[in-house]
PDB file of N, CA and C in Angstrom:
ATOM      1  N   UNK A   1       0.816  -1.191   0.000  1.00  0.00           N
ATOM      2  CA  UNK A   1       0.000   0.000   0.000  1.00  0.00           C
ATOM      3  C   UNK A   1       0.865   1.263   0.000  1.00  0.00           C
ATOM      4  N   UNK A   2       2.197   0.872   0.675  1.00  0.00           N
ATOM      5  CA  UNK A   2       2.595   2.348   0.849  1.00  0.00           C
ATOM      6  C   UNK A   2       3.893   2.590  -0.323  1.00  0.00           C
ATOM      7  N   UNK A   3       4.115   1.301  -1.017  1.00  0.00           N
ATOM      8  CA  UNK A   3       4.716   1.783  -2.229  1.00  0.00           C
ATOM      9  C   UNK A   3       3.950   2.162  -3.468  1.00  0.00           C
ATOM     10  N   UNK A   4       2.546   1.657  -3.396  1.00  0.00           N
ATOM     11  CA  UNK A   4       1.684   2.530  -4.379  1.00  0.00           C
ATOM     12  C   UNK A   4       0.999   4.033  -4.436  1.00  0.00           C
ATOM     13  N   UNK A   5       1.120   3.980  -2.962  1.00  0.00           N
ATOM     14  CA  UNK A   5       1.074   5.761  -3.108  1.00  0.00           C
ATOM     15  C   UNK A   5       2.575   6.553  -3.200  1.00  0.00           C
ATOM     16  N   UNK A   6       3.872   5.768  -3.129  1.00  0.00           N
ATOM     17  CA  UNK A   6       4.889   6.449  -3.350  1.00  0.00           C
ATOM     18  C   UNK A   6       4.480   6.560  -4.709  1.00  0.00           C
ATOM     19  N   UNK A   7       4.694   5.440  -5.702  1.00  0.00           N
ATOM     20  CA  UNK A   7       4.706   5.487  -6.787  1.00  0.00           C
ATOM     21  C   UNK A   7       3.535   6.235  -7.612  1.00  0.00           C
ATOM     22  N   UNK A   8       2.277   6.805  -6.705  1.00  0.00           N
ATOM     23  CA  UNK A   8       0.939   7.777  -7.432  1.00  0.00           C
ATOM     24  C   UNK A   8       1.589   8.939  -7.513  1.00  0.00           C
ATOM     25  N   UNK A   9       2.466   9.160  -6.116  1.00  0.00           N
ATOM     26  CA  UNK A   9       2.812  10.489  -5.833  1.00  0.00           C
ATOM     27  C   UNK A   9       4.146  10.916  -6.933  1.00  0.00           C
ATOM     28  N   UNK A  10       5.447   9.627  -7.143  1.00  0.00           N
ATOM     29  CA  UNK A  10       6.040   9.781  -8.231  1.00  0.00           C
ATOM     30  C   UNK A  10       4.805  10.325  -9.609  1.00  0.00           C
ATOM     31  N   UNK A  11       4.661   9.846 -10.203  1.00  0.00           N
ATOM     32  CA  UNK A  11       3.626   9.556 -11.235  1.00  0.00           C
ATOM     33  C   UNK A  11       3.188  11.212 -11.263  1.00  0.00           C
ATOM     34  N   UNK A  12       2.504  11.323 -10.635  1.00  0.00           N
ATOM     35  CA  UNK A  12       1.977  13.134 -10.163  1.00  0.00           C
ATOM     36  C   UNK A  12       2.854  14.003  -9.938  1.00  0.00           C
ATOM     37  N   UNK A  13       4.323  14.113  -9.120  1.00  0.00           N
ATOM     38  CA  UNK A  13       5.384  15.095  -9.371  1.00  0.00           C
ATOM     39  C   UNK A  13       5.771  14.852 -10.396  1.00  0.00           C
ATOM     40  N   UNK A  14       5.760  14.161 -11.139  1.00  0.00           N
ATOM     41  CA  UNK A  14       6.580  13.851 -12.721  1.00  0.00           C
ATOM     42  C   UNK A  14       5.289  14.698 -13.746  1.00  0.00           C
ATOM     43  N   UNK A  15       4.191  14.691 -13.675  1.00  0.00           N
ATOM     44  CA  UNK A  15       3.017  15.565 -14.027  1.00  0.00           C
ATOM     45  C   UNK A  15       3.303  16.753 -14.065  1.00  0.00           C
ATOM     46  N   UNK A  16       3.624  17.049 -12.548  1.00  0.00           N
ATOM     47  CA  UNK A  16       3.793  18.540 -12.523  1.00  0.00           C
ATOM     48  C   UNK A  16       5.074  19.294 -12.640  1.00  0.00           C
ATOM     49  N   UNK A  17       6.077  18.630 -12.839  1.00  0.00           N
ATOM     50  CA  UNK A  17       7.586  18.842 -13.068  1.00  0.00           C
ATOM     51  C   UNK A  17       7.526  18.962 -15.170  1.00  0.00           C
ATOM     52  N   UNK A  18       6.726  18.257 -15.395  1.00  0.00           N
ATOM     53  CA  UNK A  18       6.385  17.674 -17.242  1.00  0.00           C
ATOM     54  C   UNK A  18       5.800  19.531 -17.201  1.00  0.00           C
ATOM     55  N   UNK A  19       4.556  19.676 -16.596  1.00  0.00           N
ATOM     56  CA  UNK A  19       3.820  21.177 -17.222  1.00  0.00           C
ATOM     57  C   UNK A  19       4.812  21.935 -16.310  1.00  0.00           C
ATOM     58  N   UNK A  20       5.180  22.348 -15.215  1.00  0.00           N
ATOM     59  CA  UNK A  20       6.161  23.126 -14.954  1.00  0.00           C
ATOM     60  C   UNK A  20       7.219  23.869 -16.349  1.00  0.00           C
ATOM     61  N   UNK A  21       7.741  22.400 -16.976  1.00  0.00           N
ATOM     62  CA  UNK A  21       8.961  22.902 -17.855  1.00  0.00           C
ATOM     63  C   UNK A  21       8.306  23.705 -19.354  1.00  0.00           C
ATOM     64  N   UNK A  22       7.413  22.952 -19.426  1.00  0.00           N
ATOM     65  CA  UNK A  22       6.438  23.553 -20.323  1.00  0.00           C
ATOM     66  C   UNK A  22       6.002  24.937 -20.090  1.00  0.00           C
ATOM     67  N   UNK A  23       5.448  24.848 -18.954  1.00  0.00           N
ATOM     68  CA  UNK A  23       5.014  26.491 -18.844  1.00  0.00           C
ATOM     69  C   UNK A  23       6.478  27.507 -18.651  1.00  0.00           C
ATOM     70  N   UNK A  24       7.571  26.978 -18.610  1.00  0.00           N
ATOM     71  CA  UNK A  24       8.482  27.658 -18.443  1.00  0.00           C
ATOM     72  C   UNK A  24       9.174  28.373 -19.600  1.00  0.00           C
ATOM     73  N   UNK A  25       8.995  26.742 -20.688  1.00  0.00           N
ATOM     74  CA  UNK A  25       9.843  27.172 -22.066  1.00  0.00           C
ATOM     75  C   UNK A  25       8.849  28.115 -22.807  1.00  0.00           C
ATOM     76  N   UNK A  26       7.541  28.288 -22.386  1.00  0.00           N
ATOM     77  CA  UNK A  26       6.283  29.169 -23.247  1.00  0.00           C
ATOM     78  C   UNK A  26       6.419  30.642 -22.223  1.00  0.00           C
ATOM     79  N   UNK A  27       7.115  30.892 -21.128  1.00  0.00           N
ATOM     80  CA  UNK A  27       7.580  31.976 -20.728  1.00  0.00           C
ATOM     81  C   UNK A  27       8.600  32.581 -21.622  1.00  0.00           C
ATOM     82  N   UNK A  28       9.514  31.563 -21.712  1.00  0.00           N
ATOM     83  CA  UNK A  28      10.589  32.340 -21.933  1.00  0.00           C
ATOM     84  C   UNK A  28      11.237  32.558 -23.308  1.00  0.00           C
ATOM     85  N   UNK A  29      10.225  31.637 -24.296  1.00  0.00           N
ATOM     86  CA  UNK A  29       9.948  31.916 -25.771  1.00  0.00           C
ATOM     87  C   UNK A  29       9.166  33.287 -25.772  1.00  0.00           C
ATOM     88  N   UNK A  30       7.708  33.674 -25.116  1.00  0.00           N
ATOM     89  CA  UNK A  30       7.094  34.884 -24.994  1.00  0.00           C
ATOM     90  C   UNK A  30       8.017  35.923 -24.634  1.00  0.00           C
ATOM     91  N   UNK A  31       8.983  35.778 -23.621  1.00  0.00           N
ATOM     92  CA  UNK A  31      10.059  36.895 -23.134  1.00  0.00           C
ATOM     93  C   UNK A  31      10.744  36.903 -24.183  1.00  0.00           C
ATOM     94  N   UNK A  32      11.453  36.044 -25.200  1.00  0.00           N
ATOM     95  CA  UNK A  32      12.069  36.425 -26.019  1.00  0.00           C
ATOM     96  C   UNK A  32      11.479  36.991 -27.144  1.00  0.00           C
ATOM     97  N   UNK A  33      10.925  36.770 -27.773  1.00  0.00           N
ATOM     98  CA  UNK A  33       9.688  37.814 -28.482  1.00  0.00           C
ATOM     99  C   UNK A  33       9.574  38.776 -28.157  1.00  0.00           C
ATOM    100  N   UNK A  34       9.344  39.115 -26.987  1.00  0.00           N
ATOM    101  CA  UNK A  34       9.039  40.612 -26.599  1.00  0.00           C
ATOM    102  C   UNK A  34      10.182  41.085 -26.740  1.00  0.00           C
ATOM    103  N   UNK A  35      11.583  41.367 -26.027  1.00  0.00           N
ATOM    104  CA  UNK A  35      12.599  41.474 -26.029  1.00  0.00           C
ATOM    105  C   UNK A  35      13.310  41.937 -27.856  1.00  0.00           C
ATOM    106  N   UNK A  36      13.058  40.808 -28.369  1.00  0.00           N
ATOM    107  CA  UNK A  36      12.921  40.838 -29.446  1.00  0.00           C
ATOM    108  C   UNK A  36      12.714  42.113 -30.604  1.00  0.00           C
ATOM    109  N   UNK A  37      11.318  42.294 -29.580  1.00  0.00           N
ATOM    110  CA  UNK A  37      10.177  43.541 -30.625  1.00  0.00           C
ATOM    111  C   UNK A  37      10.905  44.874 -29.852  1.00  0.00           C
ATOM    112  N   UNK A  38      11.035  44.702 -28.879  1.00  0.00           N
ATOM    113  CA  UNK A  38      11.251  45.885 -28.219  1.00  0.00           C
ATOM    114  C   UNK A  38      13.062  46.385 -29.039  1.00  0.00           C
ATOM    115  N   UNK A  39      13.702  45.318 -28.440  1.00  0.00           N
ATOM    116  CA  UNK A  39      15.334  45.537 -29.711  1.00  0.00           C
ATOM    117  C   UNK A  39      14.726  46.177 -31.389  1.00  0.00           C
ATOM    118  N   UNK A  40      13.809  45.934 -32.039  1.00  0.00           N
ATOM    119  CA  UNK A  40      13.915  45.991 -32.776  1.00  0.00           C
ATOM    120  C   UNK A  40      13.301  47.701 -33.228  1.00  0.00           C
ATOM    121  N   UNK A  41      12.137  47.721 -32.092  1.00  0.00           N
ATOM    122  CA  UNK A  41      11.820  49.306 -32.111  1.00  0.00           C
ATOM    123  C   UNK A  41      12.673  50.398 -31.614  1.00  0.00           C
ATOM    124  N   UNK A  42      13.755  49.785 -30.870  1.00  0.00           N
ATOM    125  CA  UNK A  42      14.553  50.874 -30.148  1.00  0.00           C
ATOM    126  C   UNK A  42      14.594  51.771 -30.671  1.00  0.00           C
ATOM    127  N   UNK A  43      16.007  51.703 -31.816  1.00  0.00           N
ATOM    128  CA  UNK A  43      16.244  52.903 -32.519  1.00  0.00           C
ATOM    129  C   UNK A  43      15.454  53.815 -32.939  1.00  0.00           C
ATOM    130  N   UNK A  44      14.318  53.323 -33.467  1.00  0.00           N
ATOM    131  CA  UNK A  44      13.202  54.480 -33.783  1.00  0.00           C
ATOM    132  C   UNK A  44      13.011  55.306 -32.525  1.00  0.00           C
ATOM    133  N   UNK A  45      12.217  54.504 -31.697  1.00  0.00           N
ATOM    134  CA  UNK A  45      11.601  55.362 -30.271  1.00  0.00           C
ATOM    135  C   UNK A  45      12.626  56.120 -29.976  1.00  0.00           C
ATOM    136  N   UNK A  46      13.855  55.878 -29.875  1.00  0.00           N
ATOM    137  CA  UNK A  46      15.157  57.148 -29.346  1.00  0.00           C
ATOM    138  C   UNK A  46      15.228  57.999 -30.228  1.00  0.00           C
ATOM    139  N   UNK A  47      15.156  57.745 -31.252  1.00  0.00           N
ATOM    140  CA  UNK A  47      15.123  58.588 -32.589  1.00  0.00           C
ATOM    141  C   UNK A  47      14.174  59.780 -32.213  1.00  0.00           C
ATOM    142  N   UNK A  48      12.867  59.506 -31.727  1.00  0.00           N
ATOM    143  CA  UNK A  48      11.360  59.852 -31.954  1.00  0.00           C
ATOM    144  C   UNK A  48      11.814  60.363 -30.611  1.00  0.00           C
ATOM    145  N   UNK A  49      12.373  60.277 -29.384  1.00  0.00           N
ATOM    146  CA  UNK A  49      12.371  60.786 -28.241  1.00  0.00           C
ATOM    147  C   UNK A  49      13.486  61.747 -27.971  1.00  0.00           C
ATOM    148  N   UNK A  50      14.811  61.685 -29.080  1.00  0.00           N
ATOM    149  CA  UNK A  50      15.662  62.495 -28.899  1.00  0.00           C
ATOM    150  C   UNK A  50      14.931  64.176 -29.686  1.00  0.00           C
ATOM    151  N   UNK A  51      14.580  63.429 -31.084  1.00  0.00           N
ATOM    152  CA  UNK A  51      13.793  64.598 -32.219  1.00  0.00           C
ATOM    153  C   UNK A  51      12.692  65.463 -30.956  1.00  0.00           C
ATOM    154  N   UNK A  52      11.979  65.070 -30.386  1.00  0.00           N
ATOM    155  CA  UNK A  52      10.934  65.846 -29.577  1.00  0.00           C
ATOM    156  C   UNK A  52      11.900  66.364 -28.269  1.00  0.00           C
ATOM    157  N   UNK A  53      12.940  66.168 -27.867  1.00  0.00           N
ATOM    158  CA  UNK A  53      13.385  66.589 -26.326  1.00  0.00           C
ATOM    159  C   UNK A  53      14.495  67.543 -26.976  1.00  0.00           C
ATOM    160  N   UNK A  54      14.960  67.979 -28.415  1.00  0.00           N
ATOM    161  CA  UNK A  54      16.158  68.661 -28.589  1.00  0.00           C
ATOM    162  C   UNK A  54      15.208  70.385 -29.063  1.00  0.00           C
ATOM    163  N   UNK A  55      13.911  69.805 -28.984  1.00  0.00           N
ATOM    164  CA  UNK A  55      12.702  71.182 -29.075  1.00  0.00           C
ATOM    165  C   UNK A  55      12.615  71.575 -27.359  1.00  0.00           C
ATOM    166  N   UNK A  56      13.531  71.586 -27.306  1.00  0.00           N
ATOM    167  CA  UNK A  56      12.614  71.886 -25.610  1.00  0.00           C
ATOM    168  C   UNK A  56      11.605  71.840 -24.531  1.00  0.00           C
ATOM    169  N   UNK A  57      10.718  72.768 -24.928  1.00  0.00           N
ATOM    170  CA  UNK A  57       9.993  72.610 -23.854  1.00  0.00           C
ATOM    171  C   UNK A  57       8.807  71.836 -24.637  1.00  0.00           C
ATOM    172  N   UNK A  58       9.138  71.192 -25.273  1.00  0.00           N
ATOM    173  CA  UNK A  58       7.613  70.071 -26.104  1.00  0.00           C
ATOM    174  C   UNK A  58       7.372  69.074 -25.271  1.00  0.00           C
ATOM    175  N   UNK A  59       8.486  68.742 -24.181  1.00  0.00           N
ATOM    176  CA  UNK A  59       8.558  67.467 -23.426  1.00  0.00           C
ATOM    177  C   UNK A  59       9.439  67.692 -22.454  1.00  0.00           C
ATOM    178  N   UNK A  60       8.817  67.288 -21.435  1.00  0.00           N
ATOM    179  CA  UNK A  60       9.752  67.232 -20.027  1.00  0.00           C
ATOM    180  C   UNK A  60      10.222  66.188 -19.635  1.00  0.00           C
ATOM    181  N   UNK A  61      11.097  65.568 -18.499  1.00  0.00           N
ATOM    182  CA  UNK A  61      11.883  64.774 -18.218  1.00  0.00           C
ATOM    183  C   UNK A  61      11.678  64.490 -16.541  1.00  0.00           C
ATOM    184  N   UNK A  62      11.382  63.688 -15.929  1.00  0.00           N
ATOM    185  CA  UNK A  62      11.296  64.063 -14.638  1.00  0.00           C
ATOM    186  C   UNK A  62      12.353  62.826 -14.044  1.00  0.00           C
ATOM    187  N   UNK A  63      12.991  63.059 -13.365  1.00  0.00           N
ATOM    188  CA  UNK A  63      13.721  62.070 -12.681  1.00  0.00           C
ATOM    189  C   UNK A  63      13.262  61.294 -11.293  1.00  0.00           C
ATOM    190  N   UNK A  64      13.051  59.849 -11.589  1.00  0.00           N
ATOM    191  CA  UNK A  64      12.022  59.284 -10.823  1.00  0.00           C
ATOM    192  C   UNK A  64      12.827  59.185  -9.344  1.00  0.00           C
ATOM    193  N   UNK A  65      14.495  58.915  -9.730  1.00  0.00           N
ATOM    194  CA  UNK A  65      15.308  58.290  -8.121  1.00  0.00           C
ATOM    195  C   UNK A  65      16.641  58.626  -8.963  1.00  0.00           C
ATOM    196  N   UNK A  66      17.652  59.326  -7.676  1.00  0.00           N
ATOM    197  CA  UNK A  66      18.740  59.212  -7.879  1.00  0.00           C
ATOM    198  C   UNK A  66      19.341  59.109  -6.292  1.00  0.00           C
ATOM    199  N   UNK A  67      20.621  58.507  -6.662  1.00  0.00           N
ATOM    200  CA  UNK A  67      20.981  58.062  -5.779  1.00  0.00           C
ATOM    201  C   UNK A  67      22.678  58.657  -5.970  1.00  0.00           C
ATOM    202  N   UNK A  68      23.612  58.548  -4.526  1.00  0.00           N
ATOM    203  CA  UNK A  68      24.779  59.293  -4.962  1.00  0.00           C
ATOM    204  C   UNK A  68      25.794  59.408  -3.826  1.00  0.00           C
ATOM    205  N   UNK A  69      26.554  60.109  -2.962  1.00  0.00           N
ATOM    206  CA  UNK A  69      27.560  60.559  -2.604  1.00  0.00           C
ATOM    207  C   UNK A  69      27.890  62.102  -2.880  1.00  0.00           C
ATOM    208  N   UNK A  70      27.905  62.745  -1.542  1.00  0.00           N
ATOM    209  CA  UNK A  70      28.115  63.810  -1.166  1.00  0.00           C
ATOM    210  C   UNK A  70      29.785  64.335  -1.541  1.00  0.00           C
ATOM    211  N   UNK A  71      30.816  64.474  -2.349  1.00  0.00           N
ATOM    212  CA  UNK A  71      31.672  64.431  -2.642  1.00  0.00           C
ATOM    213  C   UNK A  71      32.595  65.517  -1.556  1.00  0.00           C
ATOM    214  N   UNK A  72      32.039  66.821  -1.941  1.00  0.00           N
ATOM    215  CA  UNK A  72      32.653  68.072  -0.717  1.00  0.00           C
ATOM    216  C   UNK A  72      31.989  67.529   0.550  1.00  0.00           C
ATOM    217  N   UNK A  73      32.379  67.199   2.166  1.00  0.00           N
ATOM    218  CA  UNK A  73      32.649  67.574   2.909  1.00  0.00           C
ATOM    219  C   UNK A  73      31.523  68.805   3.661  1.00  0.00           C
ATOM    220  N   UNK A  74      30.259  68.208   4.233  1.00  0.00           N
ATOM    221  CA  UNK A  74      29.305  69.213   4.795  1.00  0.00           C
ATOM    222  C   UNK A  74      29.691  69.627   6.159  1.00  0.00           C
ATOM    223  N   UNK A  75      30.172  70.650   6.405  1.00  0.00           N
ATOM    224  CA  UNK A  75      31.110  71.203   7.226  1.00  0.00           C
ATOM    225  C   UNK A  75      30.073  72.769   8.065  1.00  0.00           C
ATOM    226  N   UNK A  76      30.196  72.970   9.088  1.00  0.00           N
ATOM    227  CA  UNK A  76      29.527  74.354   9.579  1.00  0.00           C
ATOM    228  C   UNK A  76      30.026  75.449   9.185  1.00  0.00           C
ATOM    229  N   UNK A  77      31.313  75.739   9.080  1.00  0.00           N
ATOM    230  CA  UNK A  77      32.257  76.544   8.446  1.00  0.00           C
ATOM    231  C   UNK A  77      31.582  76.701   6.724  1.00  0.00           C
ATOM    232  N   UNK A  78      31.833  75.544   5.862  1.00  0.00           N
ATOM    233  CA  UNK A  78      31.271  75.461   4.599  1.00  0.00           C
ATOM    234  C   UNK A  78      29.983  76.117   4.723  1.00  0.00           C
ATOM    235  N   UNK A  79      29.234  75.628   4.873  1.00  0.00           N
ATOM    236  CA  UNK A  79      27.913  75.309   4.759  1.00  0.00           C
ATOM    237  C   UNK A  79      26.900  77.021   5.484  1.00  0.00           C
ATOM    238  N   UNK A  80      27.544  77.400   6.869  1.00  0.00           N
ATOM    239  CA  UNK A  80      27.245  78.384   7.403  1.00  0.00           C
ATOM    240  C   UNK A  80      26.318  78.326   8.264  1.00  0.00           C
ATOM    241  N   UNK A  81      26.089  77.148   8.884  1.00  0.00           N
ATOM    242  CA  UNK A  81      24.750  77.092   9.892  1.00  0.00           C
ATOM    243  C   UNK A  81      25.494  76.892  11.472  1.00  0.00           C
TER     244      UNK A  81
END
């Protein structure tokens, strides 16, 4: 009895290990496609985004996060507080 439910339970992880790889290789065929389309539109869209941002004020830019290092030295003397 208890090697036939080993062997149901083999039988059934081998099921789900079988669609696992499947749903994996149909991920990552879809990711490559996209990837794909997107490589292939680049140049235009930069094209199309440099042409509208070298007009100025047609388009703004907002910077979502930067991150960094204080280089000078915040000092009371410097600084004046």
């Amino acid at each position: 009895m208890i090697e036939r439910d080993r062997t149901a339970r083999a039988v059934e992880l081998e099921r789900l290990l079988a669609d696992s790889t499947g749903l994996a290789e149909a991920a990552f065929s879809l990711t490559g496609e996209l990837i794909e389309g997107l490589v292939q539109r680049l140049p235009h869209e930069l094209e199309t985004l440099t042409r509208t941002a070298s007009y100025g004020s047609w388009s703004n830019f907002f910077l979502r996060e930067a991150r960094g290092q204080v280089a000078v030295p915040i000092t009371r003397s410097r600084c004046g507080w």
